[in-house]
PDB file of N, CA and C in Angstrom:
ATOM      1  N   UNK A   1       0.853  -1.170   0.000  1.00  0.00           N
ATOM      2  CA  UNK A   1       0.000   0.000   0.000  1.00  0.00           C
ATOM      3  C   UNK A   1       0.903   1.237   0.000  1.00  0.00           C
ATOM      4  N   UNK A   2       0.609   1.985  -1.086  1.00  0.00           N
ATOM      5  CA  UNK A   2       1.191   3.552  -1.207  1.00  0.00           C
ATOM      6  C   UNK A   2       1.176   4.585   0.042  1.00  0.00           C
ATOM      7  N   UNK A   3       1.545   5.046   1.240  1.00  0.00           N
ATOM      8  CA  UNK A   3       1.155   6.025   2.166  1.00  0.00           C
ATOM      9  C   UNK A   3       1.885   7.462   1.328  1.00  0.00           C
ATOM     10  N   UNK A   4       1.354   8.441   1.754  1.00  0.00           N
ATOM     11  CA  UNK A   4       1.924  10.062   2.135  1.00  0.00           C
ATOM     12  C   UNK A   4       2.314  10.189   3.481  1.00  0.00           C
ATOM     13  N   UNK A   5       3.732  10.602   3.757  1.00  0.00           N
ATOM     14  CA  UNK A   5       3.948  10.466   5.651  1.00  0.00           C
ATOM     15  C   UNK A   5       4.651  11.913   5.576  1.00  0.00           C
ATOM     16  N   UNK A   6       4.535  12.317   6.403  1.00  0.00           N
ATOM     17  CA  UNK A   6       5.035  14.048   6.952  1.00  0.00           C
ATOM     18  C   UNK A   6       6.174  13.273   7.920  1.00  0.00           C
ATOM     19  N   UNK A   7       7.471  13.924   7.775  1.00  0.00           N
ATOM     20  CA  UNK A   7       8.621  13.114   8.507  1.00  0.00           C
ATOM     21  C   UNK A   7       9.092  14.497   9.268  1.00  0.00           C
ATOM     22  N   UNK A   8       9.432  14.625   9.981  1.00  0.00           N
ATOM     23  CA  UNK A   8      10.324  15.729  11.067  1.00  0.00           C
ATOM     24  C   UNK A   8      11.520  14.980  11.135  1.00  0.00           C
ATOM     25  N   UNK A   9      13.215  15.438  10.838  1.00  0.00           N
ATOM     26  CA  UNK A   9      14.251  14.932  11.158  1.00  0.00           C
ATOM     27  C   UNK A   9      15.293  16.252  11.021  1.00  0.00           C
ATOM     28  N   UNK A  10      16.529  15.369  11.578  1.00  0.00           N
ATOM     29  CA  UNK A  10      17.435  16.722  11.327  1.00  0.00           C
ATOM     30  C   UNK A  10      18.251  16.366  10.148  1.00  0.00           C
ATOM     31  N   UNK A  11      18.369  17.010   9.300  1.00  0.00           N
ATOM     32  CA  UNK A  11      18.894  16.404   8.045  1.00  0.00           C
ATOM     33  C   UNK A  11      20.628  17.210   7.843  1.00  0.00           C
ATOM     34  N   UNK A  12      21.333  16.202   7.639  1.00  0.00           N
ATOM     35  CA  UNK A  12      22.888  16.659   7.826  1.00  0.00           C
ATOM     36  C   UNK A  12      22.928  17.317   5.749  1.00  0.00           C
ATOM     37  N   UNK A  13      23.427  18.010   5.807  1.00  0.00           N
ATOM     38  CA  UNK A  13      23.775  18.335   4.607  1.00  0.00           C
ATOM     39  C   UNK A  13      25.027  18.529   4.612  1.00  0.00           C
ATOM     40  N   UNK A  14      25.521  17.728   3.608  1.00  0.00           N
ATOM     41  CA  UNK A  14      27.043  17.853   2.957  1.00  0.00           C
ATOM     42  C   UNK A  14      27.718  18.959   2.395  1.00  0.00           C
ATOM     43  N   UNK A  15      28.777  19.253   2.854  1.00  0.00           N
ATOM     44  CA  UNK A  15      28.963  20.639   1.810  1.00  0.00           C
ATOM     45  C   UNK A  15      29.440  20.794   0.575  1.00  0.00           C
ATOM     46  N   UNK A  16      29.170  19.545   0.120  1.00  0.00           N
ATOM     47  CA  UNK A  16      28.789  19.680  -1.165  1.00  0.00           C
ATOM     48  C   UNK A  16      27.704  20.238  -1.821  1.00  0.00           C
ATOM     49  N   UNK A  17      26.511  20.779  -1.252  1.00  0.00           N
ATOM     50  CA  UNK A  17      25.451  21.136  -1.272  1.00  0.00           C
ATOM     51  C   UNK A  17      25.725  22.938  -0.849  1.00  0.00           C
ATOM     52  N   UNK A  18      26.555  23.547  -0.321  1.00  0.00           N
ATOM     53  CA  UNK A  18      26.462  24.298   0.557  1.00  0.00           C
ATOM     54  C   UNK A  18      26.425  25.829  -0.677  1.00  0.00           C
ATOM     55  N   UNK A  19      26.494  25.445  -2.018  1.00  0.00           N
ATOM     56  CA  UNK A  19      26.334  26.447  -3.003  1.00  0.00           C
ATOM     57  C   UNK A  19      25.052  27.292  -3.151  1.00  0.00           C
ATOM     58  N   UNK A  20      23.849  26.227  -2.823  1.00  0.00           N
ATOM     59  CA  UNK A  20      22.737  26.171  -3.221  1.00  0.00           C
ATOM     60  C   UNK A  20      22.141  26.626  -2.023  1.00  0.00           C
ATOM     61  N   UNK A  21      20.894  27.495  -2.702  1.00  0.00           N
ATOM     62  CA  UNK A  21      19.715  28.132  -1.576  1.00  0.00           C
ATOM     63  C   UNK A  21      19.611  26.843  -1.026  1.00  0.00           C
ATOM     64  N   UNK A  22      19.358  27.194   0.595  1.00  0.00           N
ATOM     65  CA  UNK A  22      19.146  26.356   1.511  1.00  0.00           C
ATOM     66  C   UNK A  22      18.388  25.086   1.240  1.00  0.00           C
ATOM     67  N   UNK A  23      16.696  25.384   0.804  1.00  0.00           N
ATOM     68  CA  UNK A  23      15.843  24.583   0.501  1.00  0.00           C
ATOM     69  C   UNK A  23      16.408  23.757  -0.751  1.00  0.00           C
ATOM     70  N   UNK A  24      17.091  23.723  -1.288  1.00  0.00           N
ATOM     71  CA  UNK A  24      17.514  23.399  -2.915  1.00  0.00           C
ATOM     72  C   UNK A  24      18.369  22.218  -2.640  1.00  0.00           C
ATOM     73  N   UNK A  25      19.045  22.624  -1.575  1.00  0.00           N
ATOM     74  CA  UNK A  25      20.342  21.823  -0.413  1.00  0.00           C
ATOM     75  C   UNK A  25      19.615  20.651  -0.150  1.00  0.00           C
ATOM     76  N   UNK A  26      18.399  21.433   0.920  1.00  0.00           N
ATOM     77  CA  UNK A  26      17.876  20.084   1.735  1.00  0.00           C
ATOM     78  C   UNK A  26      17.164  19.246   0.644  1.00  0.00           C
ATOM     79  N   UNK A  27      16.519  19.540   0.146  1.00  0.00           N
ATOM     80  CA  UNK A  27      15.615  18.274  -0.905  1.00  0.00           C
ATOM     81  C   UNK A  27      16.652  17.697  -1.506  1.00  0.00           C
ATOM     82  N   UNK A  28      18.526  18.137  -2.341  1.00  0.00           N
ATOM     83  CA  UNK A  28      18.913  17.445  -3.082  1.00  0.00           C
ATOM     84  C   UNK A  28      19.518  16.337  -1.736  1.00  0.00           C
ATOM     85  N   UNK A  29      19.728  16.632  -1.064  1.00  0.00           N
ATOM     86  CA  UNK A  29      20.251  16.076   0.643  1.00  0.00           C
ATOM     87  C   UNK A  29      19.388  14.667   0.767  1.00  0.00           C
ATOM     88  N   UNK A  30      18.020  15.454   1.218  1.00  0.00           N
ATOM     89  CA  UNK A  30      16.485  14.450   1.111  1.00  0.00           C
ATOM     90  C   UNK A  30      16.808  13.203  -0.295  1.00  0.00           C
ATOM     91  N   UNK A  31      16.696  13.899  -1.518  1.00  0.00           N
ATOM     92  CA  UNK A  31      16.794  12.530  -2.158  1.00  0.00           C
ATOM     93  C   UNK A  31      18.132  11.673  -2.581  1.00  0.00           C
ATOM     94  N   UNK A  32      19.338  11.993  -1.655  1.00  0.00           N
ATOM     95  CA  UNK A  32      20.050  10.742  -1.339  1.00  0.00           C
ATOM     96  C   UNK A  32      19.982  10.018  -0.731  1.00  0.00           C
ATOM     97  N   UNK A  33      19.433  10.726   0.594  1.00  0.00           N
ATOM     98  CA  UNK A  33      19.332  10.153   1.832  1.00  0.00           C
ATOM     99  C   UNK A  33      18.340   9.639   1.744  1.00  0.00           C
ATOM    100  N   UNK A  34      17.494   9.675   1.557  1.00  0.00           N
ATOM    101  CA  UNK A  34      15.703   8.849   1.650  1.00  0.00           C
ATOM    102  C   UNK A  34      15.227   8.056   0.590  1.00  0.00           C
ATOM    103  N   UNK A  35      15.727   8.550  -0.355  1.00  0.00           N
ATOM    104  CA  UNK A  35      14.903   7.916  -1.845  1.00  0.00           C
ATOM    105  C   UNK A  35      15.624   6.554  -1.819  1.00  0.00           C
ATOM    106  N   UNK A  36      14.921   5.539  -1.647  1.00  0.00           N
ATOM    107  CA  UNK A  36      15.205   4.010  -2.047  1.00  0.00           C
ATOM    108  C   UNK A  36      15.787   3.504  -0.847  1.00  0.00           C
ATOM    109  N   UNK A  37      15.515   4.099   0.436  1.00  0.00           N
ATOM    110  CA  UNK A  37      15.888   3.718   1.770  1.00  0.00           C
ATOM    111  C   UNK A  37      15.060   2.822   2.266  1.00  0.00           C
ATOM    112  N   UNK A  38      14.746   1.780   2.948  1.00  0.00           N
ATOM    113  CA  UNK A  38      13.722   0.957   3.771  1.00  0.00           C
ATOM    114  C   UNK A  38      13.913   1.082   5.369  1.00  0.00           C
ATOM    115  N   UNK A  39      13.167   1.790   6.222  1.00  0.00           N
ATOM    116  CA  UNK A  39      12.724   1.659   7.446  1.00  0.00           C
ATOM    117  C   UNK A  39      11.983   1.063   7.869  1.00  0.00           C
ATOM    118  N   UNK A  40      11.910   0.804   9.055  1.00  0.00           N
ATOM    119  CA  UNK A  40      10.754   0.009   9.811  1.00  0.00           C
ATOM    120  C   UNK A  40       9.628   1.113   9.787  1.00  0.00           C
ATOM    121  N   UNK A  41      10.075   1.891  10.606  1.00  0.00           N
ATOM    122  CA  UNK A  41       8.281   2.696  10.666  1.00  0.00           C
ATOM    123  C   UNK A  41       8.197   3.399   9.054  1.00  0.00           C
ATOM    124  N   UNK A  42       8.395   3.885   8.418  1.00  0.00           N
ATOM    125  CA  UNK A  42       8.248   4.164   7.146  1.00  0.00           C
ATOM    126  C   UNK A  42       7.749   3.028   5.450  1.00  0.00           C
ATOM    127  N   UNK A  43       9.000   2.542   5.606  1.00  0.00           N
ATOM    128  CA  UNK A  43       8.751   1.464   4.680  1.00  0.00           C
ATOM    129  C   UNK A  43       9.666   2.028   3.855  1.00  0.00           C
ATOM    130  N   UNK A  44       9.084   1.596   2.082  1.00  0.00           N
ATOM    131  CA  UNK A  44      10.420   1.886   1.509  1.00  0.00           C
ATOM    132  C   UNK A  44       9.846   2.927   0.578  1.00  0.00           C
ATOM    133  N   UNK A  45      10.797   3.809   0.696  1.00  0.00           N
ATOM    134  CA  UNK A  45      10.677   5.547   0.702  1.00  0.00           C
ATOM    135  C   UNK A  45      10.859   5.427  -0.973  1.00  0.00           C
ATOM    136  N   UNK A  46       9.724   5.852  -1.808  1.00  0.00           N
ATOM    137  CA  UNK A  46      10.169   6.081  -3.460  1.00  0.00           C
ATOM    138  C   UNK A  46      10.232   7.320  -3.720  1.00  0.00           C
ATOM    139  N   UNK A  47       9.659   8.605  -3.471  1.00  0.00           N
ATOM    140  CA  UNK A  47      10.145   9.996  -3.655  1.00  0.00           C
ATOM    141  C   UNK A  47       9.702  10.672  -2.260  1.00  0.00           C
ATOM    142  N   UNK A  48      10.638  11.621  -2.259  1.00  0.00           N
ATOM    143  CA  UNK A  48      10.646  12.847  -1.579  1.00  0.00           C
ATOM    144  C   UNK A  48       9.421  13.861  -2.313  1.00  0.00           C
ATOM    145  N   UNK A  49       8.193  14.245  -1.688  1.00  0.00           N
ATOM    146  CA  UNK A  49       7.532  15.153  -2.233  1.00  0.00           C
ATOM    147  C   UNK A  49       7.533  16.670  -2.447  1.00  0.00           C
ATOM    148  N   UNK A  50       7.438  17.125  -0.950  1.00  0.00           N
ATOM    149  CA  UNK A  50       7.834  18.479  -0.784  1.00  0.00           C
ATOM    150  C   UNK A  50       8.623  18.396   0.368  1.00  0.00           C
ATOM    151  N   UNK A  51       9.414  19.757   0.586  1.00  0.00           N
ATOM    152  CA  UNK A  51       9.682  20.361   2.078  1.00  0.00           C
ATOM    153  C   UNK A  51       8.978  21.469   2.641  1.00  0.00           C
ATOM    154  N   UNK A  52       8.420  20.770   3.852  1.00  0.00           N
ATOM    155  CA  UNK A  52       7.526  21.412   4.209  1.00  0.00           C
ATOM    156  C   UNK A  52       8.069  23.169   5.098  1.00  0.00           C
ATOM    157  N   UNK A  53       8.981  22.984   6.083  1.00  0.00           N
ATOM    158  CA  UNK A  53       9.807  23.467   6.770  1.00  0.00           C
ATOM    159  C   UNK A  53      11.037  23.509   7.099  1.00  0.00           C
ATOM    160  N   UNK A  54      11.628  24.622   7.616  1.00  0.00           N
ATOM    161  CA  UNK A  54      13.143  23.940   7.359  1.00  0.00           C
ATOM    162  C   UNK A  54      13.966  25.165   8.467  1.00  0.00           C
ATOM    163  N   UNK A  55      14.485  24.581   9.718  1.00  0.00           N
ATOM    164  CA  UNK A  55      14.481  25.653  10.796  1.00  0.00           C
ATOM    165  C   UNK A  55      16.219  25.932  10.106  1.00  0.00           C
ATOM    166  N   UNK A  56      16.738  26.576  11.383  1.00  0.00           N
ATOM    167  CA  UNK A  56      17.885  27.390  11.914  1.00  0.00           C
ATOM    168  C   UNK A  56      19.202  26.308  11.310  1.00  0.00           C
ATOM    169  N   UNK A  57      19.847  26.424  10.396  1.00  0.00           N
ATOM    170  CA  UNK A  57      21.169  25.178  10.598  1.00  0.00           C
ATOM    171  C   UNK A  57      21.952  25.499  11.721  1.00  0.00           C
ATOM    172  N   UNK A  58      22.928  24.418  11.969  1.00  0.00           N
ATOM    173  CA  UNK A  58      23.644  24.339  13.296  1.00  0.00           C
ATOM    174  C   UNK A  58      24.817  23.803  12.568  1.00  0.00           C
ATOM    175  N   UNK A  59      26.178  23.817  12.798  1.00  0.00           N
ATOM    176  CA  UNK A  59      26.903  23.277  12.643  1.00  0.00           C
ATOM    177  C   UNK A  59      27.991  22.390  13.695  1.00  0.00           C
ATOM    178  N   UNK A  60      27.929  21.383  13.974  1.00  0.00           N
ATOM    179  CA  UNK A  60      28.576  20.689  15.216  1.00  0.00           C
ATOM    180  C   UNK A  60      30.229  20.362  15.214  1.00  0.00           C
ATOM    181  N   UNK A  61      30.892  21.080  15.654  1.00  0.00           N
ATOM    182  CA  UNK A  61      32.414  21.046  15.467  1.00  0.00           C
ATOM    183  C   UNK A  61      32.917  19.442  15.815  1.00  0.00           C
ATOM    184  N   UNK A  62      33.995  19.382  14.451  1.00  0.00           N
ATOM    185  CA  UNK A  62      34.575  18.412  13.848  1.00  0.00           C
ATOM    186  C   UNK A  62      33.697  17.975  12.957  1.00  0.00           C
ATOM    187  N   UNK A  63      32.681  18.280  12.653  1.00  0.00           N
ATOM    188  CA  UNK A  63      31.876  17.809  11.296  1.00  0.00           C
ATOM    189  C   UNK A  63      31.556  19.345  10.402  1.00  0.00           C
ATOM    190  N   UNK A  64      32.030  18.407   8.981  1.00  0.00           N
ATOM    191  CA  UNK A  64      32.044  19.835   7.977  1.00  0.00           C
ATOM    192  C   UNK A  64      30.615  20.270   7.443  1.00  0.00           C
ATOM    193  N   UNK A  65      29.804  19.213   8.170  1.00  0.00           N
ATOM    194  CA  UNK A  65      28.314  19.391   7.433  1.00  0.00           C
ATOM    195  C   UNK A  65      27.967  20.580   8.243  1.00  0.00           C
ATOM    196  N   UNK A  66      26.563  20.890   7.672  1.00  0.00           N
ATOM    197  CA  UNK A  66      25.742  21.434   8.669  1.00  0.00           C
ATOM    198  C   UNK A  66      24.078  20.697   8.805  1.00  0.00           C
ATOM    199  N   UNK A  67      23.373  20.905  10.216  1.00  0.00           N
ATOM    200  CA  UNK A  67      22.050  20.270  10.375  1.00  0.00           C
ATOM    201  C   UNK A  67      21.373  21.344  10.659  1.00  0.00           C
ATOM    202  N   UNK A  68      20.193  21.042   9.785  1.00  0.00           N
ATOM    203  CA  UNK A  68      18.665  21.786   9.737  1.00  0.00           C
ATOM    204  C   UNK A  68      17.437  20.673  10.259  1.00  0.00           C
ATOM    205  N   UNK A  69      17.170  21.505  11.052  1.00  0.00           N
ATOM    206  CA  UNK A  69      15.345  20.667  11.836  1.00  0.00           C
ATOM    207  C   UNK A  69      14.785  20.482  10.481  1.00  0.00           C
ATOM    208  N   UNK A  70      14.349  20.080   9.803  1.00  0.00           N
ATOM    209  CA  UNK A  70      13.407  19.781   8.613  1.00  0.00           C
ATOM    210  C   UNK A  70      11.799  19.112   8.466  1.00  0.00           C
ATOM    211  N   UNK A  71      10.922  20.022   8.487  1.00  0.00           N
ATOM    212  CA  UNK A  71       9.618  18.630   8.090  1.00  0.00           C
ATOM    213  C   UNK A  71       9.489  18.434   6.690  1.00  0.00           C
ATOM    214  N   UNK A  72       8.926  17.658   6.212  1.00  0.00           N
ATOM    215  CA  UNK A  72       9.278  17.011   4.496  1.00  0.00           C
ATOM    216  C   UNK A  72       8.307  16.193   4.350  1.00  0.00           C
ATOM    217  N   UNK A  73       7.191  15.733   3.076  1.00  0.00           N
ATOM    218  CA  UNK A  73       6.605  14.641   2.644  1.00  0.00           C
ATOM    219  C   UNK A  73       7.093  14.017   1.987  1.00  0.00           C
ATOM    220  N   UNK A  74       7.125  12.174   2.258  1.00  0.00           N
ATOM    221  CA  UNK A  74       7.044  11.306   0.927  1.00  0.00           C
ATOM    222  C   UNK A  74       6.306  10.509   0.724  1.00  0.00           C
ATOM    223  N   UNK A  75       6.749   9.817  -0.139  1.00  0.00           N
ATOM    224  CA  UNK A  75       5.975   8.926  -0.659  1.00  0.00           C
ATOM    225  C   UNK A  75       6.411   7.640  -0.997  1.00  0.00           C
ATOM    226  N   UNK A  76       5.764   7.021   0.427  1.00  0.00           N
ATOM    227  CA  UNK A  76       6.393   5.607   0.675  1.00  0.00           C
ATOM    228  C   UNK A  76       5.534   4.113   0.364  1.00  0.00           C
ATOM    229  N   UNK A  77       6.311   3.183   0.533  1.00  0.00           N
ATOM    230  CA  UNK A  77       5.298   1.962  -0.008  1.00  0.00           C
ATOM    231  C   UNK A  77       5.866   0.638   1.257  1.00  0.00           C
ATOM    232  N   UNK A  78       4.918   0.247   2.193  1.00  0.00           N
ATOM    233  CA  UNK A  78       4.767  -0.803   3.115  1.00  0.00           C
ATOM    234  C   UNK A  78       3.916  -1.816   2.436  1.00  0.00           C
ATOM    235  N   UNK A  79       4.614  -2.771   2.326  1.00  0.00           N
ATOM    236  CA  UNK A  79       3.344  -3.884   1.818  1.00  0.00           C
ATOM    237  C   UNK A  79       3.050  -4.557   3.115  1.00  0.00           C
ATOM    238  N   UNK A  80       1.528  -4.667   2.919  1.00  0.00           N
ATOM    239  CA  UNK A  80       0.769  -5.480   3.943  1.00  0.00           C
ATOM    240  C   UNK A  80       0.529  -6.550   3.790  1.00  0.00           C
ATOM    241  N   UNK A  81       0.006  -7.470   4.457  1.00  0.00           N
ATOM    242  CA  UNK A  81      -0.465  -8.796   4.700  1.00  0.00           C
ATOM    243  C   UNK A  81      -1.226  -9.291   3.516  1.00  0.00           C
ATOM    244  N   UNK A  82      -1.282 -10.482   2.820  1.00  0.00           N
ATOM    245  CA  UNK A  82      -2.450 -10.346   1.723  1.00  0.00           C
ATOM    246  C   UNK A  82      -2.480  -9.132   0.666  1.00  0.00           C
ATOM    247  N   UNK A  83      -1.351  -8.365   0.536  1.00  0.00           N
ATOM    248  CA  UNK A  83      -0.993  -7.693  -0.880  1.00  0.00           C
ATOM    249  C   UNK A  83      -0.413  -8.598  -1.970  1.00  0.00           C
ATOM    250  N   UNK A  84      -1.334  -8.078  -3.139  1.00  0.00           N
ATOM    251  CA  UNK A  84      -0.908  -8.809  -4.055  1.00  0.00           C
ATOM    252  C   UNK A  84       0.466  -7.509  -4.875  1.00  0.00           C
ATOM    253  N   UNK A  85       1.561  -8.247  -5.282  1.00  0.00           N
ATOM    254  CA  UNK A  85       2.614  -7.466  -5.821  1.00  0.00           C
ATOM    255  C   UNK A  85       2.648  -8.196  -6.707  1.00  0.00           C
ATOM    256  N   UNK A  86       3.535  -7.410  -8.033  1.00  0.00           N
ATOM    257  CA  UNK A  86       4.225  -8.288  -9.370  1.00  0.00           C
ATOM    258  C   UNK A  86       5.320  -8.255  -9.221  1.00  0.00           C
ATOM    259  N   UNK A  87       5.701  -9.454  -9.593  1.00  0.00           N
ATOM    260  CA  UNK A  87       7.705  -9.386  -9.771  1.00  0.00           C
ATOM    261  C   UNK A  87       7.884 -10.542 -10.365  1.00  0.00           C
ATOM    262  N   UNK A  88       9.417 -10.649 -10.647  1.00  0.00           N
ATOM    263  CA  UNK A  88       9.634 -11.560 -11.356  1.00  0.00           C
ATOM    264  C   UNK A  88      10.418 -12.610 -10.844  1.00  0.00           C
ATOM    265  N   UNK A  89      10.259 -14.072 -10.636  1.00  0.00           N
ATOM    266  CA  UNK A  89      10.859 -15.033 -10.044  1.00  0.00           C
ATOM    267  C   UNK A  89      12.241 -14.933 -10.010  1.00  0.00           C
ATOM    268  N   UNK A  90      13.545 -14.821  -9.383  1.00  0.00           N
ATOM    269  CA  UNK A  90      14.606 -15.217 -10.375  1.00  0.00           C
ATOM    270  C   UNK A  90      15.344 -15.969  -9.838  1.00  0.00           C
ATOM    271  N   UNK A  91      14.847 -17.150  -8.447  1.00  0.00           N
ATOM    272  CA  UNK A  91      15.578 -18.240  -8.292  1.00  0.00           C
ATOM    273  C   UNK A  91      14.688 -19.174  -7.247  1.00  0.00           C
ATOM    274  N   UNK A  92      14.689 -20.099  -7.616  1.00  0.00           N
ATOM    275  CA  UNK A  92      13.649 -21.267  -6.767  1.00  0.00           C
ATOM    276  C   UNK A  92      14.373 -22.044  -5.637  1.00  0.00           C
ATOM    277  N   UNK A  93      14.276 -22.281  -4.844  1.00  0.00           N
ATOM    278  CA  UNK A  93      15.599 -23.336  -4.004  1.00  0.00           C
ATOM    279  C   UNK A  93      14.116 -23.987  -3.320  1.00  0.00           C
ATOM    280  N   UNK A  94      14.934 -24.882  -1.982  1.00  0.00           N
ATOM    281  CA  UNK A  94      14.139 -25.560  -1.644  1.00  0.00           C
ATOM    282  C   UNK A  94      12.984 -24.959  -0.137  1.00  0.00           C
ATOM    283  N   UNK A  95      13.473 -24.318   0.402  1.00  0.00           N
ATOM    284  CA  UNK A  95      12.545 -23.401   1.120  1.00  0.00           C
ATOM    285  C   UNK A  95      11.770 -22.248   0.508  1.00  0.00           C
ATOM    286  N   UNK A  96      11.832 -21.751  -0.601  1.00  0.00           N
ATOM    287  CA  UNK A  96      11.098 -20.734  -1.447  1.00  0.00           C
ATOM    288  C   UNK A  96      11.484 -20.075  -2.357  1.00  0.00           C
ATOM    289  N   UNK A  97      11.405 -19.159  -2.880  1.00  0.00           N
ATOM    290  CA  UNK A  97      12.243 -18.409  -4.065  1.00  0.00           C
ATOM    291  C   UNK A  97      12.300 -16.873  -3.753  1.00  0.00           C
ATOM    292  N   UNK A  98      13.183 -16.879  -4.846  1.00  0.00           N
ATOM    293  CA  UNK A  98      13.287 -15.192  -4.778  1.00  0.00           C
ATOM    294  C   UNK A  98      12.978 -14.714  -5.780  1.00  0.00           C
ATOM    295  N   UNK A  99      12.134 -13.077  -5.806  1.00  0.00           N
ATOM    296  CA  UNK A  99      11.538 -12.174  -6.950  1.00  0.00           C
ATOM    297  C   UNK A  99      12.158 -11.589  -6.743  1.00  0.00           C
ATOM    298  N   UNK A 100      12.121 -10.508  -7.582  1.00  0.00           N
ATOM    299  CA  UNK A 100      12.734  -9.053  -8.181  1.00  0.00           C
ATOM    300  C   UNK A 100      11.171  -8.115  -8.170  1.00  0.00           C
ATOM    301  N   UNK A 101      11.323  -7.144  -7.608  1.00  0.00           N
ATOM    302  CA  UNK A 101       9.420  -6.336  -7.443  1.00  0.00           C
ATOM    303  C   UNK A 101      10.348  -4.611  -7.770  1.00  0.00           C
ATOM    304  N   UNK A 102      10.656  -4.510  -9.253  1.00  0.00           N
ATOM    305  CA  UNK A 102      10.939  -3.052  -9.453  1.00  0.00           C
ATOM    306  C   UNK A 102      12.509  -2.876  -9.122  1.00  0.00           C
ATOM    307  N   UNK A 103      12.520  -1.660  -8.072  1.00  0.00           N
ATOM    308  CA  UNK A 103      13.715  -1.006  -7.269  1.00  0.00           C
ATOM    309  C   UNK A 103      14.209  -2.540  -5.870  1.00  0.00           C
ATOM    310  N   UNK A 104      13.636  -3.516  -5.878  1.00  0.00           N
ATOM    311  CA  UNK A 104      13.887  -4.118  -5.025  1.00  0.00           C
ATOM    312  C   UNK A 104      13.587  -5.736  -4.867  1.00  0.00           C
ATOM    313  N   UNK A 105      14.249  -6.440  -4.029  1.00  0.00           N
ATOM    314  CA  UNK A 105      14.268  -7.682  -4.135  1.00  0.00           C
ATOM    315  C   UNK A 105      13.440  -8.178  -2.700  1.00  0.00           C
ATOM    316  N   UNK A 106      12.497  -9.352  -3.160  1.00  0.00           N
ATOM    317  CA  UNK A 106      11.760  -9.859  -2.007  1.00  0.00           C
ATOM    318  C   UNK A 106      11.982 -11.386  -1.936  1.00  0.00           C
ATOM    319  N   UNK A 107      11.542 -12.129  -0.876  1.00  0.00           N
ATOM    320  CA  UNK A 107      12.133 -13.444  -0.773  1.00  0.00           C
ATOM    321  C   UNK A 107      10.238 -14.040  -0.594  1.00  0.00           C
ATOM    322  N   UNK A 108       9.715 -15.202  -1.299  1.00  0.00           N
ATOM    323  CA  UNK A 108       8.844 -15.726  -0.916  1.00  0.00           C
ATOM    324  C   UNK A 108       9.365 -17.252  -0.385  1.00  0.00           C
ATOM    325  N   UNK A 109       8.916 -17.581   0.998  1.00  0.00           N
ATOM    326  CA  UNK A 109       9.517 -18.698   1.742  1.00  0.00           C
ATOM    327  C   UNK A 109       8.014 -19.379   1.831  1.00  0.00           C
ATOM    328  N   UNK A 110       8.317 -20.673   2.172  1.00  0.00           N
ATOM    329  CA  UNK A 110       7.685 -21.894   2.941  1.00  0.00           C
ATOM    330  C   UNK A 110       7.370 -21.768   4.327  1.00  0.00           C
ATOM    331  N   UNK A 111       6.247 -21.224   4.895  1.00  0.00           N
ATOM    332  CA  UNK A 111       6.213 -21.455   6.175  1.00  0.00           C
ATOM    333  C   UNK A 111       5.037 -22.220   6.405  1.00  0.00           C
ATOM    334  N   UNK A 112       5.040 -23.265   7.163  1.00  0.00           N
ATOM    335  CA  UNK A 112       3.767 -24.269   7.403  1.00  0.00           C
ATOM    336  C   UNK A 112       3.081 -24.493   6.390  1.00  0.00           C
ATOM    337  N   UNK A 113       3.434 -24.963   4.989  1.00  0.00           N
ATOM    338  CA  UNK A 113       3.154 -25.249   4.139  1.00  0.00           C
ATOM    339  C   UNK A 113       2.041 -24.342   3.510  1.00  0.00           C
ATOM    340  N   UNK A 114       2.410 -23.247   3.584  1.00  0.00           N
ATOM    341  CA  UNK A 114       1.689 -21.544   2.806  1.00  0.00           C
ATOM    342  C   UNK A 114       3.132 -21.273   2.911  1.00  0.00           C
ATOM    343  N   UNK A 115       2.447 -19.972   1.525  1.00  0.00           N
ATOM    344  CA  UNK A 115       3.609 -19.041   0.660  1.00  0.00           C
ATOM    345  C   UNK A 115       3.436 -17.844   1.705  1.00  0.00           C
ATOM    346  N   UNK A 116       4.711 -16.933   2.012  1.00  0.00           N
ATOM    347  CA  UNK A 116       4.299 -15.802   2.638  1.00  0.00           C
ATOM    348  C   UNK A 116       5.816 -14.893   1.755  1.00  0.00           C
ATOM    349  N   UNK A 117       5.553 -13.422   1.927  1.00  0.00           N
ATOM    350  CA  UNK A 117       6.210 -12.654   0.809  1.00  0.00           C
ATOM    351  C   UNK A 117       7.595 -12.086   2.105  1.00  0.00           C
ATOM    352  N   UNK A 118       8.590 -11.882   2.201  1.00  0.00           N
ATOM    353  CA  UNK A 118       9.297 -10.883   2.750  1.00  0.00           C
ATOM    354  C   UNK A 118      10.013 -10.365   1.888  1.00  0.00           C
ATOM    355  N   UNK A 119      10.037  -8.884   2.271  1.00  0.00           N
ATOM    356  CA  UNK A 119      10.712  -8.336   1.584  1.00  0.00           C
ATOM    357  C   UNK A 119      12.071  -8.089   2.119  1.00  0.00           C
ATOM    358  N   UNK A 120      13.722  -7.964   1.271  1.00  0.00           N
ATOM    359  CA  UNK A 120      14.852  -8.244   1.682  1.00  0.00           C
ATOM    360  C   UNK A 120      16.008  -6.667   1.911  1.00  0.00           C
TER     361      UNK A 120
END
């Protein structure tokens, strides 16, 4: 299932970024850091939407970055229980096989003789 999630974090920006208007920084920041990431409470993050807010940077000595409070939308994908997904098989063994589903690889196993999906 597709969610929209509003995230609050402090986002380190590289200074490689440090050319660019602030906001320009954090989103190119946002889609290294987030885009194609998998969390537990999130799931797996496919775009960065907007930035919503974006406080005061700080810079913490011995690190060349700097951190901004940030709120931000994306647009993430958790598969649930009984979702049906497409992918493509690409190896069978004897406890279950493995697909390919897009940007990512999932494992379908044998448990108590039912199919169940994890993703890897």
């Amino acid at each position: 299932m597709f969610y929209l999630a509003e995230v609050e974090d402090h986002i380190r920006v590289e200074p490689k970024h440090f050319g660019l208007p602030t906001h320009e920084s954090i989103e190119k920041q946002l889609d290294e850091s987030y885009v194609s990431s998998i969390s537990k409470d999130l799931g797996f993050v496919v775009s960065v939407i907007s930035v919503e807010d974006v406080g005061d940077g700080i810079i913490i000595p011995g690190d060349g970055a700097a951190f901004y409070k940030s709120r931000f939308r994306v647009l993430v994908w958790k598969p649930e229980m009984h979702e049906l997904v497409l992918g493509t098989i690409k190896e069978i063994t004897n406890f279950g096989a493995f697909m390919s589903m897009a940007n990512s690889q999932g494992m379908i196993f044998i448990f108590l003789k039912q199919w169940k999906i994890m993703c890897l």
